[in-house]
Protein backbone atom coordinates (compact mmCIF):
# COMPACT_ATOMS: atom_id res chain seq x y z
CA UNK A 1 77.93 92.25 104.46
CA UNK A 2 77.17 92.65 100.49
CA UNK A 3 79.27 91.01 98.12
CA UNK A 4 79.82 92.07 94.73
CA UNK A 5 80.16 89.04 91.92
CA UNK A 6 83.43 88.82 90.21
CA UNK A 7 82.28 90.70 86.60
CA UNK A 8 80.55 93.17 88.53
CA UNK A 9 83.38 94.16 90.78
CA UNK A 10 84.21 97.20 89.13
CA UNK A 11 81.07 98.58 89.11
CA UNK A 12 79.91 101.67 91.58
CA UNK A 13 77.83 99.62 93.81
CA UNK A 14 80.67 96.60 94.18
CA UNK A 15 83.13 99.55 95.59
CA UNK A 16 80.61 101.03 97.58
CA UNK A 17 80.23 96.81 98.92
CA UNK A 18 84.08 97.02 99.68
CA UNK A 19 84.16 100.15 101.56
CA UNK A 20 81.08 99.48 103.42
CA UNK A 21 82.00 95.73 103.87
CA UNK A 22 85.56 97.59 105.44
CA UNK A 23 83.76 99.37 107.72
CA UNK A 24 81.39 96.96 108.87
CA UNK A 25 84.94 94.55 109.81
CA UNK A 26 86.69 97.67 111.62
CA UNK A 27 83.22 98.00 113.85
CA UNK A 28 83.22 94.34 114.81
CA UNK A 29 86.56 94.23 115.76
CA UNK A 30 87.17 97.50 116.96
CA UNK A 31 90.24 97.82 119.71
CA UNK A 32 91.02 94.26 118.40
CA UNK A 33 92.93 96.26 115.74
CA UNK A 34 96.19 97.17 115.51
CA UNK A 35 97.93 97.13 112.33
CA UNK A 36 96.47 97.98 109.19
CA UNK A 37 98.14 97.63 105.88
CA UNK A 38 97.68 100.74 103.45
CA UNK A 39 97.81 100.60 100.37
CA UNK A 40 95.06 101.04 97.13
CA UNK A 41 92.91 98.81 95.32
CA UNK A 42 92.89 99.20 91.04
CA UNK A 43 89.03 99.23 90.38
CA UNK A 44 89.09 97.01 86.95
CA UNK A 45 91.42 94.16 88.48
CA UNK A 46 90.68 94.59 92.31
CA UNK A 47 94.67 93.96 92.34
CA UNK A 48 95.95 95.47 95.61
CA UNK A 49 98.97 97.11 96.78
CA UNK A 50 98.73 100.29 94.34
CA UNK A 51 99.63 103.63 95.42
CA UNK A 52 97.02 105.43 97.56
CA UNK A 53 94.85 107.66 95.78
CA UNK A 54 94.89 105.35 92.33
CA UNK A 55 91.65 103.13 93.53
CA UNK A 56 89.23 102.59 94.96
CA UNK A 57 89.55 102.78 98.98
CA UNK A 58 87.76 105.15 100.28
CA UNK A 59 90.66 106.73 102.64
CA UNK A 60 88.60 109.93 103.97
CA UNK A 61 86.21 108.11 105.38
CA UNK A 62 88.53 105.34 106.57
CA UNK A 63 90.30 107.87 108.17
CA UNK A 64 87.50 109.58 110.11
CA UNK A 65 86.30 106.24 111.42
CA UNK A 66 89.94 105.44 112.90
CA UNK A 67 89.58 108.98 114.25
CA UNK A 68 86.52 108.40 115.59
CA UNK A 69 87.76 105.09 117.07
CA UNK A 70 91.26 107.18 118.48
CA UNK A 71 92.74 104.90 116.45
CA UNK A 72 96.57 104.29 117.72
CA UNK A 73 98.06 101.33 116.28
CA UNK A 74 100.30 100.85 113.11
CA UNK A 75 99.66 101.75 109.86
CA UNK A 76 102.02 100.01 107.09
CA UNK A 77 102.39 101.62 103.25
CA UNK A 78 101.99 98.33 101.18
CA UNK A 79 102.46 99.68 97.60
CA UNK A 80 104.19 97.77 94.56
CA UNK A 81 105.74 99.53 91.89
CA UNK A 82 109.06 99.61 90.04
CA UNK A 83 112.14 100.41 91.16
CA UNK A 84 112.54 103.50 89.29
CA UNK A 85 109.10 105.04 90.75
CA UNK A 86 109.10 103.59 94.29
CA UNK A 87 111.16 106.65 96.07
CA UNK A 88 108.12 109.03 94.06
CA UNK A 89 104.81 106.80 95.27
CA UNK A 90 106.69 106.56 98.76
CA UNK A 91 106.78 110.22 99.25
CA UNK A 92 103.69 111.02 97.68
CA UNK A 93 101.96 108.48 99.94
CA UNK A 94 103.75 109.33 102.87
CA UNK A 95 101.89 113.18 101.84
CA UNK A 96 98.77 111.93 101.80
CA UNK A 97 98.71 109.89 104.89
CA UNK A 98 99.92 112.77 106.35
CA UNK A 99 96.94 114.91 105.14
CA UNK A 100 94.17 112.16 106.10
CA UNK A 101 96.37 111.55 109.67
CA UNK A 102 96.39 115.92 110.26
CA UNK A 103 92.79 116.07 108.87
């Protein structure tokens, strides 16, 4: 698996590391898994739990790997945000699951 050092992380080819590194976890484990957490990843802090579609994870192709795999377990919307915009990320995330799910 490639790792990316810490002031390079938010360079192209440290993302490309975390999405490939991703992948390369979901096709050791494979029908070992059964919960994932989704949420985004902020490219210049690597700080998780953003809204999806404001990083860095690659979610189409995540998507047609747990496709691929007939993926059935759980999948968990982990986002942090204030009060006052939580009900807005919620739905809009709950959208785009929906699109990458229907896909």
């Amino acid at each position: 698996m490639k790792r990316a050092a810490p002031e390079k992380r938010a360079t192209p080819e440290a993302i490309r590391a975390y999405n490939d590194t991703t992948h390369a976890i979901i096709d050791q484990l494979g029908d070992k898994i059964f919960h994932f957490h989704v949420h985004d990843i902020d490219p210049q802090t690597w700080r998780e739990h953003k809204p999806i579609g404001t990083g860095f994870v690659d979610y189409p192709r995540l998507f047609r790997k747990l496709r691929q795999m007939n993926y059935q377990g759980l999948l968990v919307l982990e986002i942090g945000a204030p009060a006052a915009e939580m009900r807005h990320h919620l739905a809009q995330n709950k959208r785009l699951l929906e699109r990458y799910l229907g896909a």
